[in-house]
C-alpha atoms as a PDB file:
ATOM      1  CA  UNK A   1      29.374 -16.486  26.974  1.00  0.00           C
ATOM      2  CA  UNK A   2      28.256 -14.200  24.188  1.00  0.00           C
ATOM      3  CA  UNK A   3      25.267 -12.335  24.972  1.00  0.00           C
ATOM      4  CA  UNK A   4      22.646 -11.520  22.794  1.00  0.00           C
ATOM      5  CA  UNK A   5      21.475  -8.757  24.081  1.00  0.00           C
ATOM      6  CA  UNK A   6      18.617  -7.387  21.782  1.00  0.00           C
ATOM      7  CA  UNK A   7      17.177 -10.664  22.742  1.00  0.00           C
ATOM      8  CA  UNK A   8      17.529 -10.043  26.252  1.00  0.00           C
ATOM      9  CA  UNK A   9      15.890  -6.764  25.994  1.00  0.00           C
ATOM     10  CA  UNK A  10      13.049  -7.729  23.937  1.00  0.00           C
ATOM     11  CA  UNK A  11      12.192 -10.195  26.272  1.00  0.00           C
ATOM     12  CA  UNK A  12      12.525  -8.476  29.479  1.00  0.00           C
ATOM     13  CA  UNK A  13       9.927  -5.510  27.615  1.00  0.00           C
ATOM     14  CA  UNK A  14       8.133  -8.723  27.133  1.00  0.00           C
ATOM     15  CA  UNK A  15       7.666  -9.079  30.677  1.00  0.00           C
ATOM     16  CA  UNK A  16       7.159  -5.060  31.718  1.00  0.00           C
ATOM     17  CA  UNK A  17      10.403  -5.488  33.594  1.00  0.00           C
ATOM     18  CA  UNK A  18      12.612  -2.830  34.304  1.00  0.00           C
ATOM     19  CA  UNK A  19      16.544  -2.623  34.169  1.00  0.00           C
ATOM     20  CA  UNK A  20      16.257  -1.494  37.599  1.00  0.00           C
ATOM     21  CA  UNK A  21      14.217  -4.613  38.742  1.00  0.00           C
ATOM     22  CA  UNK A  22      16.393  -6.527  36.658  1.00  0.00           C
ATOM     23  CA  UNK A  23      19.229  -4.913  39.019  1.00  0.00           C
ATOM     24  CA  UNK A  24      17.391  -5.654  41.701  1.00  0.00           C
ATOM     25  CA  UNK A  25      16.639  -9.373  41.118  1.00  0.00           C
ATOM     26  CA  UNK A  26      20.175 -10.190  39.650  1.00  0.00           C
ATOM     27  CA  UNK A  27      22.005  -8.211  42.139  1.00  0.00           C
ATOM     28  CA  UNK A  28      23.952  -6.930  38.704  1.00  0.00           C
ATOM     29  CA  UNK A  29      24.782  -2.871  38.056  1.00  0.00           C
ATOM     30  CA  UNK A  30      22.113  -1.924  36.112  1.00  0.00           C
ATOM     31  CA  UNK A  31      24.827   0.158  33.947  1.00  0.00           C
ATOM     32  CA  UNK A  32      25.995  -3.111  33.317  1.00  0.00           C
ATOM     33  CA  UNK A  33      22.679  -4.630  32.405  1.00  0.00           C
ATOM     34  CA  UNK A  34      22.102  -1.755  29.844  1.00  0.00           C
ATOM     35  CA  UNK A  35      25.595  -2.285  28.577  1.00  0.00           C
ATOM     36  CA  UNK A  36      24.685  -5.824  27.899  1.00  0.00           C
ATOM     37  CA  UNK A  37      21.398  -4.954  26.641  1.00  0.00           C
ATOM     38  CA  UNK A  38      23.323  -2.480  24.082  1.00  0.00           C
ATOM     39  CA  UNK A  39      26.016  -4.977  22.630  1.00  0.00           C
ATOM     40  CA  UNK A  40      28.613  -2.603  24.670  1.00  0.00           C
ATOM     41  CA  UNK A  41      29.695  -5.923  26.164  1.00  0.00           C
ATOM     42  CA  UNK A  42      30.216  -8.516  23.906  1.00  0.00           C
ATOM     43  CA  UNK A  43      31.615 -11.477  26.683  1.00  0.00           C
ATOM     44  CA  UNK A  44      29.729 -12.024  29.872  1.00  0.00           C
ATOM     45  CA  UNK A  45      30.599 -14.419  32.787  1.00  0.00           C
ATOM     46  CA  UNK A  46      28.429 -17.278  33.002  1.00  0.00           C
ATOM     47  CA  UNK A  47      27.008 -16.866  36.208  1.00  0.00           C
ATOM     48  CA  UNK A  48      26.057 -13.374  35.369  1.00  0.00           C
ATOM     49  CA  UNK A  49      24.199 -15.016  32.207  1.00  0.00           C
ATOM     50  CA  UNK A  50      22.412 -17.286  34.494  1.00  0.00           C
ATOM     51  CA  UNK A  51      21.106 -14.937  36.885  1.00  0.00           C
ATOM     52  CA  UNK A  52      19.905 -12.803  33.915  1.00  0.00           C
ATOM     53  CA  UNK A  53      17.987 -16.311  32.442  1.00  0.00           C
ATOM     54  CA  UNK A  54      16.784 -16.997  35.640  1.00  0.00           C
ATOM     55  CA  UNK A  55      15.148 -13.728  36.559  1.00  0.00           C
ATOM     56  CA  UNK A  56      13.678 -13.561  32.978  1.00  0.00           C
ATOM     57  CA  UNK A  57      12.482 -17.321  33.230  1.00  0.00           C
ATOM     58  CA  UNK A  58      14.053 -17.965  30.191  1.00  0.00           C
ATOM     59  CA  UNK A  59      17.041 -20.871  28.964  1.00  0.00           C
ATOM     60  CA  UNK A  60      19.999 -19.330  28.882  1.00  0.00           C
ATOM     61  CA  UNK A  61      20.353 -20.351  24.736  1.00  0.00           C
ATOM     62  CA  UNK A  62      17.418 -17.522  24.749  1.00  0.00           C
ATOM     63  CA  UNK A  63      19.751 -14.368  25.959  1.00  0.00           C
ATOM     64  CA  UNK A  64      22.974 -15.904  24.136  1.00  0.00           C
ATOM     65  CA  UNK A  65      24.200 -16.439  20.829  1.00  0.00           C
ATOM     66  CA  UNK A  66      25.660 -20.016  20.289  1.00  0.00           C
ATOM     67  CA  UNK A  67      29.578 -20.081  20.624  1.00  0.00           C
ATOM     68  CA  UNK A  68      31.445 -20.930  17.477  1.00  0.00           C
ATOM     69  CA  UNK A  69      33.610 -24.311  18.004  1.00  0.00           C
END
């Protein structure tokens, strides 16, 4: 999946999370969050996308950008 990560991060300040409760919650690197987060990574797994959307409380259309077909 193709994150979108300004998204992400917008909503996760939203929220008064941290990366390092995000860390803590996903059980993801929080390097790796940040990296995300940054557009550093541009393809993510989809389970790694999932836990992100699920510890935000969000779908996981809100943290991505739709895939081209």
């Amino acid at each position: 999946m193709r994150p979108n990560g300004p998204a992400q991060r917008a909503i996760r300040k939203a929220q008064n999370k941290s990366l390092r409760l995000l860390e803590r919650i996903t059980g993801l690197d929080r390097g790796y969050l940040s990296r995300i987060e940054t557009g550093q990574i541009r393809h993510v797994a989809d389970t790694s996308v999932q836990k992100i959307a699920d510890a935000l409380g969000v779908p996981t259309e809100a943290i991505t950008h739709k895939e081209k077909t």
